[in-house]
C-alpha atoms as a PDB file:
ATOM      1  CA  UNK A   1     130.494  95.728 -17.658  1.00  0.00           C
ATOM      2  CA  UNK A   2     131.351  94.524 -21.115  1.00  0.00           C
ATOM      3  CA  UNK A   3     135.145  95.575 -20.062  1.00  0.00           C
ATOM      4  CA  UNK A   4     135.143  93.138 -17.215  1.00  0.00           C
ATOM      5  CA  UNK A   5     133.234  90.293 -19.098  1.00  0.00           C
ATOM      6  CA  UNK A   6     136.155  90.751 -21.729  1.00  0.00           C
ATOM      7  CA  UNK A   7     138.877  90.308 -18.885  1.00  0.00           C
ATOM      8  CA  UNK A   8     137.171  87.441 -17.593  1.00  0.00           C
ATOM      9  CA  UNK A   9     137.095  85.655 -20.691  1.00  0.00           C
ATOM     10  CA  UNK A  10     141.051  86.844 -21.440  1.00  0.00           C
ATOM     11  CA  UNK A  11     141.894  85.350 -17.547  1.00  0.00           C
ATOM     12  CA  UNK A  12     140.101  81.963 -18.487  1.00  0.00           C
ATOM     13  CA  UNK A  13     141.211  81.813 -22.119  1.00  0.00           C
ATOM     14  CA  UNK A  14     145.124  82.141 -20.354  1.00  0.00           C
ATOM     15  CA  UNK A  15     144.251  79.884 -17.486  1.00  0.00           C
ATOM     16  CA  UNK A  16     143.392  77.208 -19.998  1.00  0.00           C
ATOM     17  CA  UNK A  17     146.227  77.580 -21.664  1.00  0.00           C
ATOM     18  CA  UNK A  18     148.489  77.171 -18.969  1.00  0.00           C
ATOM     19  CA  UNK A  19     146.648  74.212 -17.691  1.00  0.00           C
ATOM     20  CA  UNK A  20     146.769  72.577 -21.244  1.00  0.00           C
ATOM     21  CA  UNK A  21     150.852  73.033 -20.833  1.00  0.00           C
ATOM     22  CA  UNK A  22     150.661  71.736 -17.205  1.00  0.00           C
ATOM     23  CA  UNK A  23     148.958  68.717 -18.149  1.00  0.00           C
ATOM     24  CA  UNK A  24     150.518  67.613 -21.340  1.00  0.00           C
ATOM     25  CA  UNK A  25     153.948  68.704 -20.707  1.00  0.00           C
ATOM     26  CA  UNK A  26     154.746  69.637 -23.910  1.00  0.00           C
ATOM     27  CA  UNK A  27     158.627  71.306 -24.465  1.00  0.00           C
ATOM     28  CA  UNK A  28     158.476  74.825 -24.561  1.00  0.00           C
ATOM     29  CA  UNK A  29     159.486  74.825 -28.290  1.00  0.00           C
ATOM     30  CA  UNK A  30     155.889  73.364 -29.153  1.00  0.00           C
ATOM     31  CA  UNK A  31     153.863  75.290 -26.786  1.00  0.00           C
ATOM     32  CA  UNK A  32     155.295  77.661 -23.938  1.00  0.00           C
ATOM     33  CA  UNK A  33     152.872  78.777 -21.539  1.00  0.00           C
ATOM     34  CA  UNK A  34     151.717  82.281 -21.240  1.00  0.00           C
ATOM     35  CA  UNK A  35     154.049  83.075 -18.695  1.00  0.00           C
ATOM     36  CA  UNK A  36     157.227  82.787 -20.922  1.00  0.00           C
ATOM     37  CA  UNK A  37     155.324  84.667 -23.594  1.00  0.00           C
ATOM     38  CA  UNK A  38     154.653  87.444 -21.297  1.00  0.00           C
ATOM     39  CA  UNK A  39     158.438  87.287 -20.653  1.00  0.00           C
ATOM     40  CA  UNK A  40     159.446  86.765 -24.323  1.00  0.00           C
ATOM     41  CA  UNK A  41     157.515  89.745 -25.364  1.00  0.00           C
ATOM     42  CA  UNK A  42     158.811  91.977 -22.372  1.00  0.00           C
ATOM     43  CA  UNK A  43     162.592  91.083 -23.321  1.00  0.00           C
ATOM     44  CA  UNK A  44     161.807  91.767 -27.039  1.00  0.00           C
ATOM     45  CA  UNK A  45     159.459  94.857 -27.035  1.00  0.00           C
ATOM     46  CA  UNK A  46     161.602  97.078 -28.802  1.00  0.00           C
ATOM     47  CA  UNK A  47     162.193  94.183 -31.695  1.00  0.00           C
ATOM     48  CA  UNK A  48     158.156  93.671 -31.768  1.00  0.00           C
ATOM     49  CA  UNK A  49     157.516  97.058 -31.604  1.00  0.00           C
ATOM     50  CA  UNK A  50     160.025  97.856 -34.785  1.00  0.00           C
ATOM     51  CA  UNK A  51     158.049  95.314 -36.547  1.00  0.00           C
ATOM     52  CA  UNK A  52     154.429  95.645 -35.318  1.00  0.00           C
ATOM     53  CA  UNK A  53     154.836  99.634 -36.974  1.00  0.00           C
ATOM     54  CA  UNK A  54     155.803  98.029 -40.271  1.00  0.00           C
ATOM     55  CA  UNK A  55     152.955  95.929 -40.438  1.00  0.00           C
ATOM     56  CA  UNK A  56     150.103  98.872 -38.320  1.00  0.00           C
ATOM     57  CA  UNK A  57     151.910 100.925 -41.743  1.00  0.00           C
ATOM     58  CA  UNK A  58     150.808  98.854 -44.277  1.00  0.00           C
ATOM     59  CA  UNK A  59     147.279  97.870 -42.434  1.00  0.00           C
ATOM     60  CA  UNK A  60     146.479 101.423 -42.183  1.00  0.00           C
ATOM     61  CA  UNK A  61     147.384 101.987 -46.049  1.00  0.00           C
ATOM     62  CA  UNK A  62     146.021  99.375 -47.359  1.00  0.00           C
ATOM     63  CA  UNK A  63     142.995  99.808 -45.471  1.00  0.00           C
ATOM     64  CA  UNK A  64     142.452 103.889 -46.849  1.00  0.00           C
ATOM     65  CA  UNK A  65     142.995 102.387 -50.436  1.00  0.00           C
ATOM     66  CA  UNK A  66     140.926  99.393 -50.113  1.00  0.00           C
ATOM     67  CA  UNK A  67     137.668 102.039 -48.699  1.00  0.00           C
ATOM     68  CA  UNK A  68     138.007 104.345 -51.526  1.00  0.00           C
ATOM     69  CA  UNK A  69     138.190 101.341 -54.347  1.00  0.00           C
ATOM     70  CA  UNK A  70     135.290  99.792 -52.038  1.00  0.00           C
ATOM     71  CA  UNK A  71     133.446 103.053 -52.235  1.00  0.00           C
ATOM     72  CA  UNK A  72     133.759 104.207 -56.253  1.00  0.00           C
ATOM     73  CA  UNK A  73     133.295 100.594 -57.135  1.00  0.00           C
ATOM     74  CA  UNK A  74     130.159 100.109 -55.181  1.00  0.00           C
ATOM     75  CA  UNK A  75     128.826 103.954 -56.297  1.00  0.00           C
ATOM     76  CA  UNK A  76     129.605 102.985 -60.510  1.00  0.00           C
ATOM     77  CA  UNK A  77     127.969  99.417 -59.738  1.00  0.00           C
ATOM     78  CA  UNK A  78     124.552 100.511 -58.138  1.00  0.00           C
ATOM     79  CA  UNK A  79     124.561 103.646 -61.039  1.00  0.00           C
ATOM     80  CA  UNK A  80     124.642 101.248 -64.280  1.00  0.00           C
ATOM     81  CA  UNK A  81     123.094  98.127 -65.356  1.00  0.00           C
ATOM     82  CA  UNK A  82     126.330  97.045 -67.637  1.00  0.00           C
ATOM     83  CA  UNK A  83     128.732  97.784 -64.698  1.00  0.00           C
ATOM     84  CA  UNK A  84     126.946  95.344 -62.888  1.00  0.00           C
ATOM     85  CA  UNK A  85     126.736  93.185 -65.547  1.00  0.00           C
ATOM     86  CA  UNK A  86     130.625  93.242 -66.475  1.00  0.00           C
ATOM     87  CA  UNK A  87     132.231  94.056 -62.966  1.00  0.00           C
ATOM     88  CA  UNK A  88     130.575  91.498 -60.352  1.00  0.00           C
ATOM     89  CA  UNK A  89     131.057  88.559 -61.958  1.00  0.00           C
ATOM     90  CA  UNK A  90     134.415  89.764 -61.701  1.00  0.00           C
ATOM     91  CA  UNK A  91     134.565  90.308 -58.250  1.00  0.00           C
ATOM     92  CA  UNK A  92     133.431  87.100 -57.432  1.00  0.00           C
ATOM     93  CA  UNK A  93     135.968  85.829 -59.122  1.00  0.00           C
ATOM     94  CA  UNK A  94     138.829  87.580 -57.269  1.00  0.00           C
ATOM     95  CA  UNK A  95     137.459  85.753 -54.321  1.00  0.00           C
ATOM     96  CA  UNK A  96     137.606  82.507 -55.586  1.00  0.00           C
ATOM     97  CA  UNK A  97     141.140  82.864 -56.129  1.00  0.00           C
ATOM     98  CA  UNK A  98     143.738  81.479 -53.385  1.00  0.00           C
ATOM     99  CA  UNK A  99     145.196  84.536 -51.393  1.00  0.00           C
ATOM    100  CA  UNK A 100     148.608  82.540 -51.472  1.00  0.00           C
ATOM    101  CA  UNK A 101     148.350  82.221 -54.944  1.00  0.00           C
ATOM    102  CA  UNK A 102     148.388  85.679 -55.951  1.00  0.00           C
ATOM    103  CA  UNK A 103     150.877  87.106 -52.749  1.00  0.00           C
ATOM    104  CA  UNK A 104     154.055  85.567 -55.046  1.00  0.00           C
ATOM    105  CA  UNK A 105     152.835  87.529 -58.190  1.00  0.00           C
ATOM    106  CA  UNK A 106     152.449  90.835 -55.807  1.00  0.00           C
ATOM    107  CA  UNK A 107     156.047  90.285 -54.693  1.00  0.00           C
ATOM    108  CA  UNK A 108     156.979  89.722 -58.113  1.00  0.00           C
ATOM    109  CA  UNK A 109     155.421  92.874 -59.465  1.00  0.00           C
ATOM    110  CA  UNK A 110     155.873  95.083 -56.586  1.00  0.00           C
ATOM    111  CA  UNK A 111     158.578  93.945 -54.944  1.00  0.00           C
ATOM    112  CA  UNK A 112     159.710  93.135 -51.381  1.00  0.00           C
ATOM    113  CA  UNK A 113     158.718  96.821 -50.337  1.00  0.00           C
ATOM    114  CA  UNK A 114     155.699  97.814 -48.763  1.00  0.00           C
ATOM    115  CA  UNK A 115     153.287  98.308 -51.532  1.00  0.00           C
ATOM    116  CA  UNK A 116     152.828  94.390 -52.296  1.00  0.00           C
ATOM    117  CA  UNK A 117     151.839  94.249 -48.672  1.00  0.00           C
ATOM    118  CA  UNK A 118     148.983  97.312 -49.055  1.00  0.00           C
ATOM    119  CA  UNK A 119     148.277  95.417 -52.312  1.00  0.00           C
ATOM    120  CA  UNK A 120     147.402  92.438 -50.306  1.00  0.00           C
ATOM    121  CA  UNK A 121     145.552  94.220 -47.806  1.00  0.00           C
ATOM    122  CA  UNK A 122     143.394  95.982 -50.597  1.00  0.00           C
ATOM    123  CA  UNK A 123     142.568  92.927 -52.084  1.00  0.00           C
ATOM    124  CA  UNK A 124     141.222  91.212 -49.000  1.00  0.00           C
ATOM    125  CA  UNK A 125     139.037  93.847 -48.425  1.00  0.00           C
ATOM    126  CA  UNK A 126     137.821  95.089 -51.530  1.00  0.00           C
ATOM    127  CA  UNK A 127     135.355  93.036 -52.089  1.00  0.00           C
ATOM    128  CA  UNK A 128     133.517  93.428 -48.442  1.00  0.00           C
ATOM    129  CA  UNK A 129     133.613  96.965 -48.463  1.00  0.00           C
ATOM    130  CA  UNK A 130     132.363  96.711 -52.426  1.00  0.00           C
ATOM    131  CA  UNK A 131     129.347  94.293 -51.502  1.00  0.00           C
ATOM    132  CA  UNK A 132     128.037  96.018 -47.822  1.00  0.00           C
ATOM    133  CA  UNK A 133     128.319  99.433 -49.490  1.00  0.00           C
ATOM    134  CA  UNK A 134     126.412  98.205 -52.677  1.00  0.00           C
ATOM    135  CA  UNK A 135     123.538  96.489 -50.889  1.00  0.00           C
ATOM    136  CA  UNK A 136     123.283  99.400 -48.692  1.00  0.00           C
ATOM    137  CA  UNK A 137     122.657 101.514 -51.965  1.00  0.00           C
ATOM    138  CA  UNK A 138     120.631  98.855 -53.428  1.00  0.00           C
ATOM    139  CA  UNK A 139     118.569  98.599 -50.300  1.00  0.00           C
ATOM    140  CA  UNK A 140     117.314 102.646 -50.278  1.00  0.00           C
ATOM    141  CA  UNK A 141     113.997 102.587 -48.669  1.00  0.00           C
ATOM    142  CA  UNK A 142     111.374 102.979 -51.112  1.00  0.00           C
ATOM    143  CA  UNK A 143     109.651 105.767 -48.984  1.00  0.00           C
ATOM    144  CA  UNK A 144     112.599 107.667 -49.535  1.00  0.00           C
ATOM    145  CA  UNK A 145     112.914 106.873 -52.901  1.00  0.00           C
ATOM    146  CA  UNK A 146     109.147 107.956 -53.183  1.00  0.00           C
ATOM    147  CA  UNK A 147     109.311 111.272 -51.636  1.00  0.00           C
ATOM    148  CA  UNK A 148     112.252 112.333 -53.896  1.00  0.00           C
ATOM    149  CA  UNK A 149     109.930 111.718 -57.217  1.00  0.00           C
ATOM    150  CA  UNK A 150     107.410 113.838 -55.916  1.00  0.00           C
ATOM    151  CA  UNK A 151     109.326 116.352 -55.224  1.00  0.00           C
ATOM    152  CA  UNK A 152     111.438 115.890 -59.139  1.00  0.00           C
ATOM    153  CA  UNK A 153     114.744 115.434 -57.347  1.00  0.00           C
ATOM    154  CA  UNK A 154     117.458 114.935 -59.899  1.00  0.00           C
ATOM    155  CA  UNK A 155     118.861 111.651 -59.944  1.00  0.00           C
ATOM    156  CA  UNK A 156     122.313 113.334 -58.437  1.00  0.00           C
ATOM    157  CA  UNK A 157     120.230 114.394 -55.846  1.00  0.00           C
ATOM    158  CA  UNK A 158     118.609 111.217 -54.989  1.00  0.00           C
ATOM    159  CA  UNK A 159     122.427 109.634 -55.223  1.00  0.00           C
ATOM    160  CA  UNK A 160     123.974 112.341 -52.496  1.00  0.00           C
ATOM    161  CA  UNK A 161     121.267 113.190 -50.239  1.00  0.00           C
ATOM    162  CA  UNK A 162     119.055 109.892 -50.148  1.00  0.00           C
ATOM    163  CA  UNK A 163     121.304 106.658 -51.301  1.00  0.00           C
ATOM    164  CA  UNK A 164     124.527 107.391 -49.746  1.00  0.00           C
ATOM    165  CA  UNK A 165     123.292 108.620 -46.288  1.00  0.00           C
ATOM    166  CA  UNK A 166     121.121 104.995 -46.385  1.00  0.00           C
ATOM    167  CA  UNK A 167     123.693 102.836 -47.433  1.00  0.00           C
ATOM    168  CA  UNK A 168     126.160 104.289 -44.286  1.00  0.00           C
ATOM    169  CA  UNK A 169     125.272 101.727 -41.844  1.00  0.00           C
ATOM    170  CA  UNK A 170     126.426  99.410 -44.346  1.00  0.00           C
ATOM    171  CA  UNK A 171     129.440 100.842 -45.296  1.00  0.00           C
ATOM    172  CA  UNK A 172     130.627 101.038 -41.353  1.00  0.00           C
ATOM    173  CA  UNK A 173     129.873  97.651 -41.134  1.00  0.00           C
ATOM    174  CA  UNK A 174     132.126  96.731 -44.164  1.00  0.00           C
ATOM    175  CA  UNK A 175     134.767  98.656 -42.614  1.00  0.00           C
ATOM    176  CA  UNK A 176     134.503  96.992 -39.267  1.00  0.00           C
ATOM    177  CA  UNK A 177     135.124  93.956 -41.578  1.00  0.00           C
ATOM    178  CA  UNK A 178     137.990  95.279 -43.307  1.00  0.00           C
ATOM    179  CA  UNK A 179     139.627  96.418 -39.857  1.00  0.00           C
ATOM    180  CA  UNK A 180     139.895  92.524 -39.131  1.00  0.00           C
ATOM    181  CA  UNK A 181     141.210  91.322 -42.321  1.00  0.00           C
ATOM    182  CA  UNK A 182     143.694  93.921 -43.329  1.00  0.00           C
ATOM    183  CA  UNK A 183     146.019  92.690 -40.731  1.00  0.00           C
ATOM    184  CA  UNK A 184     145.827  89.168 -42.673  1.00  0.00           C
ATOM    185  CA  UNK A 185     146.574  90.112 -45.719  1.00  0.00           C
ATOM    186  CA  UNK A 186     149.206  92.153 -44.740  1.00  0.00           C
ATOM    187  CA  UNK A 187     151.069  89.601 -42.728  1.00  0.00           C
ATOM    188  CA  UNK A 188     150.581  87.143 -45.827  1.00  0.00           C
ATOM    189  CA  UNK A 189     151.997  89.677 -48.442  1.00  0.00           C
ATOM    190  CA  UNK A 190     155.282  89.482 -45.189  1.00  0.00           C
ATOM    191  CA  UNK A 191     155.387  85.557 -45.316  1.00  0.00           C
ATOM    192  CA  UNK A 192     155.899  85.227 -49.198  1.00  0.00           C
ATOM    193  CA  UNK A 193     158.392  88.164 -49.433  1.00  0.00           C
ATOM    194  CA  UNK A 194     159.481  90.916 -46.926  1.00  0.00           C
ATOM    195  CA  UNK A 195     162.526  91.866 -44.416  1.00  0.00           C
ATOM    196  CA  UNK A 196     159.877  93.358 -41.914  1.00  0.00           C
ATOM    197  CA  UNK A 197     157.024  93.043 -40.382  1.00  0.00           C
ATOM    198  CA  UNK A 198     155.291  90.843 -37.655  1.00  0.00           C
ATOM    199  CA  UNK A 199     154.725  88.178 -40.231  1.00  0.00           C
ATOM    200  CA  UNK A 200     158.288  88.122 -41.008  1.00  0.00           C
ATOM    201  CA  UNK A 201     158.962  87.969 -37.894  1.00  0.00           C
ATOM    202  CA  UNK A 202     156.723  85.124 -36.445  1.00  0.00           C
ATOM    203  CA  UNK A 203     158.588  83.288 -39.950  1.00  0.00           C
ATOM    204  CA  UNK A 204     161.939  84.005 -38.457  1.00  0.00           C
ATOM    205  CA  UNK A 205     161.299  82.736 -34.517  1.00  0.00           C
ATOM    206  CA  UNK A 206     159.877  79.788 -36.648  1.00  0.00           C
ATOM    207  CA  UNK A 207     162.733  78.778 -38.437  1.00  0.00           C
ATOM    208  CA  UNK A 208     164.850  79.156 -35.124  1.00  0.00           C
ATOM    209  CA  UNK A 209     162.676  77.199 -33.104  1.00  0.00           C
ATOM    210  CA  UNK A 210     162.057  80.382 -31.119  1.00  0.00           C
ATOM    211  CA  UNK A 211     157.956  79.532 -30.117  1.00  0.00           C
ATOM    212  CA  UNK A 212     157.547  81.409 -27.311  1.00  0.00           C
ATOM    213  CA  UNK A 213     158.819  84.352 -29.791  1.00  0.00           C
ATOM    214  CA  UNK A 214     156.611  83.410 -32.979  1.00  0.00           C
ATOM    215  CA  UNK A 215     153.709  83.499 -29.987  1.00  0.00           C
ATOM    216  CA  UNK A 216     154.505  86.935 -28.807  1.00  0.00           C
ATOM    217  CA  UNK A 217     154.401  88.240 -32.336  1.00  0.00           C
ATOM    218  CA  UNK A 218     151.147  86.475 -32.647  1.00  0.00           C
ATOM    219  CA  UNK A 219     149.578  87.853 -29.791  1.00  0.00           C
ATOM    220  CA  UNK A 220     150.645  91.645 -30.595  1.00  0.00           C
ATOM    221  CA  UNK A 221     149.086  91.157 -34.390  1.00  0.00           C
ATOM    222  CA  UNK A 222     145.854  89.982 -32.337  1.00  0.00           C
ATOM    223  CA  UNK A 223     146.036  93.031 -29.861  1.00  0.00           C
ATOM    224  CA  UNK A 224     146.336  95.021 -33.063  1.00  0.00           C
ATOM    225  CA  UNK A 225     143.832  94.092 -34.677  1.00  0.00           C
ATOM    226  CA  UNK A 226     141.150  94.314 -31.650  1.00  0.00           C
ATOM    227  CA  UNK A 227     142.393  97.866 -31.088  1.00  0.00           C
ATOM    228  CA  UNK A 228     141.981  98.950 -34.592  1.00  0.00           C
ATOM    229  CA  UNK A 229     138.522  97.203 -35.024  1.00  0.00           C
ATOM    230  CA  UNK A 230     137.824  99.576 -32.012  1.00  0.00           C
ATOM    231  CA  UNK A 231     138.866 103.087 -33.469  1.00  0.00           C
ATOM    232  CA  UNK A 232     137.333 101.679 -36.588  1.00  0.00           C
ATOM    233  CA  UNK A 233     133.867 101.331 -34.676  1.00  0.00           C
ATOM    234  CA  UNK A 234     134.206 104.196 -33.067  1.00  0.00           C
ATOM    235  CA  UNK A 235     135.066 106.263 -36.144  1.00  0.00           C
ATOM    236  CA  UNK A 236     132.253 104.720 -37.889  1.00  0.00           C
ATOM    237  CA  UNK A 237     129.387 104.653 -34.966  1.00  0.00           C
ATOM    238  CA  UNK A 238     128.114 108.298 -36.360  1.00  0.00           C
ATOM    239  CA  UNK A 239     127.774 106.546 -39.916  1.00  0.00           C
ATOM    240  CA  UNK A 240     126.180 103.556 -38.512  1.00  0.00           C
ATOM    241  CA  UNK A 241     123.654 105.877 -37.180  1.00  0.00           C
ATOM    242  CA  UNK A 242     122.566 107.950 -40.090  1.00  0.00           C
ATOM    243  CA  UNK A 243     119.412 107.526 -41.679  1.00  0.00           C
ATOM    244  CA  UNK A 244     118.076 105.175 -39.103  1.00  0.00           C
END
C-alpha cells in the first residue's frame, strides 16, 4: 500500500510539473518538462551513471567515517564530565559555521580528489550522529540503570550491556539522518572543486545552458538518496528495535 501511495504522489508531483510548463510556456532552457528529462537522462545514462558512482563513492565513505567519529565522540562525551564540558561547545560551533565556507579550505587542504568530498560528507553528519547517539546514552532508563547497581555491575558493564543497547534506536535514527545529508555535502565538496561527480556535473549542464541535463542529474542524486535512506533503514531496523 505505502508503494502505491508513493507512485501516486510521484504521478501527481510529474503531472504538475508538466502542467506548470504547459501553462507558462517557459523555454526549455528554464524549465523542460519531465518528458525531455526522461529523454535527457535515457540519452546520457552512461555519462550519469560514470558520475552518479563518483559521488554513491564518496557518500558511502564519508558516511562509514562520519558513524565511527559519531560513535567514539558520543561514547567519550556521555563517559566524562570535562569532555562534555570542552567538546560540545565545540560542536555547536562547527554547525554554526557556513558549509560553503569551509568546502574551499577542504579543497585547499585536500585537494580536488575524493577525500575533500568524504571530508564534507563527515562533517555534515557528524554532529547528528554525535547528538542522537549521545542522548540515547544519556537517556538509559533508570530501571536499567537500577538493576545493574544491585547487582555491582562494573561501570564497563553498565556501558556495553545496558547504555549502548538503549541508545540503538537513537543511533539508527541518526543514521537515517546522515543517509539524507551525505549526498549534500558531497555534491557541495563537487561544486567548489572536483572533475567528477553529479555535482560537477549538474555545474557543467549549467554553464552550457543544458537544463534538461542539470535536471536529470538532479533527479538521479534524489533517487540516490531515497534508495540509500532505504538500505540504511533497513540495515538499521534490528537496532531500532533493541531494548524496546
Amino acid at each position: 500500500m505505502k508503494y502505491l501511495s508513493a507512485l501516486a504522489a510521484t504521478i501527481f508531483a510529474l503531472a504538475i510539473w508538466q502542467a506548470i510548463v504547459s501553462l507558462t510556456g517557459l523555454p526549455k532552457f528554464i524549465l523542460p518538462g519531465p518528458a525531455l528529462v526522461a529523454e535527457t537522462w535515457w540519452q546520457n545514462r552512461w555519462l550519469i551513471a560514470e558520475h552518479t558512482w563518483i559521488t554513491a563513492i564518496e557518500v558511502v565513505i564519508g558516511l562509514a567515517f562520519g558513524t565511527i567519529l559519531g560513535v567514539i565522540t558520543a561514547l567519550q562525551l556521555a563517559n566524562s564530565r570535562a569532555a562534555r564540558v570542552l567538546v560540545q561547545p565545540m560542536l555547536v560551533f562547527t554547525q554554526a559555521l557556513p558549509v560553503f565556507a569551509l568546502a574551499p579550505l577542504l579543497t585547499l587542504w585536500l585537494g580536488y580528489g575524493l577525500w575533500s568530498k568524504v571530508a564534507m560528507a563527515v562533517l555534515i553528519i557528524y554532529f547528528p550522529i554525535t547528538s542522537s547517539f549521545f542522548d540515547g546514552l544519556m537517556r538509559t532508563p533508570s530501571g536499567y540503570l537500577d538493576l545493574a547497581r544491585t547487582m555491582q555491575a562494573s561501570p564497563r558493564a553498565v556501558l556495553w550491556h545496558i547504555r549502548i543497547p538503549a541508545a540503538l534506536p537513537s543511533l539508527a535514527s541518526g543514521m537515517r539522518l546522515a543517509a539524507v545529508y551525505a549526498p549534500i555535502g558531497a555534491v557541495i565538496g563537487e561544486w567548489v572543486g572536483s572533475s567528477q561527480g553529479l555535482g560537477y556535473l549538474m555545474l557543467l549542464a549549467n554553464g552550457r545552458a543544458k537544463t534538461d541535463l542539470m535536471f536529470a542529474a538532479m533527479l538521479t542524486l534524489g533517487v540516490f538518496s531515497i534508495v540509500l535512506h532505504m538500505i540504511i533503514r533497513r540495515a538499521t531496523a534490528r537496532m531500532a528495535g533493541e531494548m524496546r
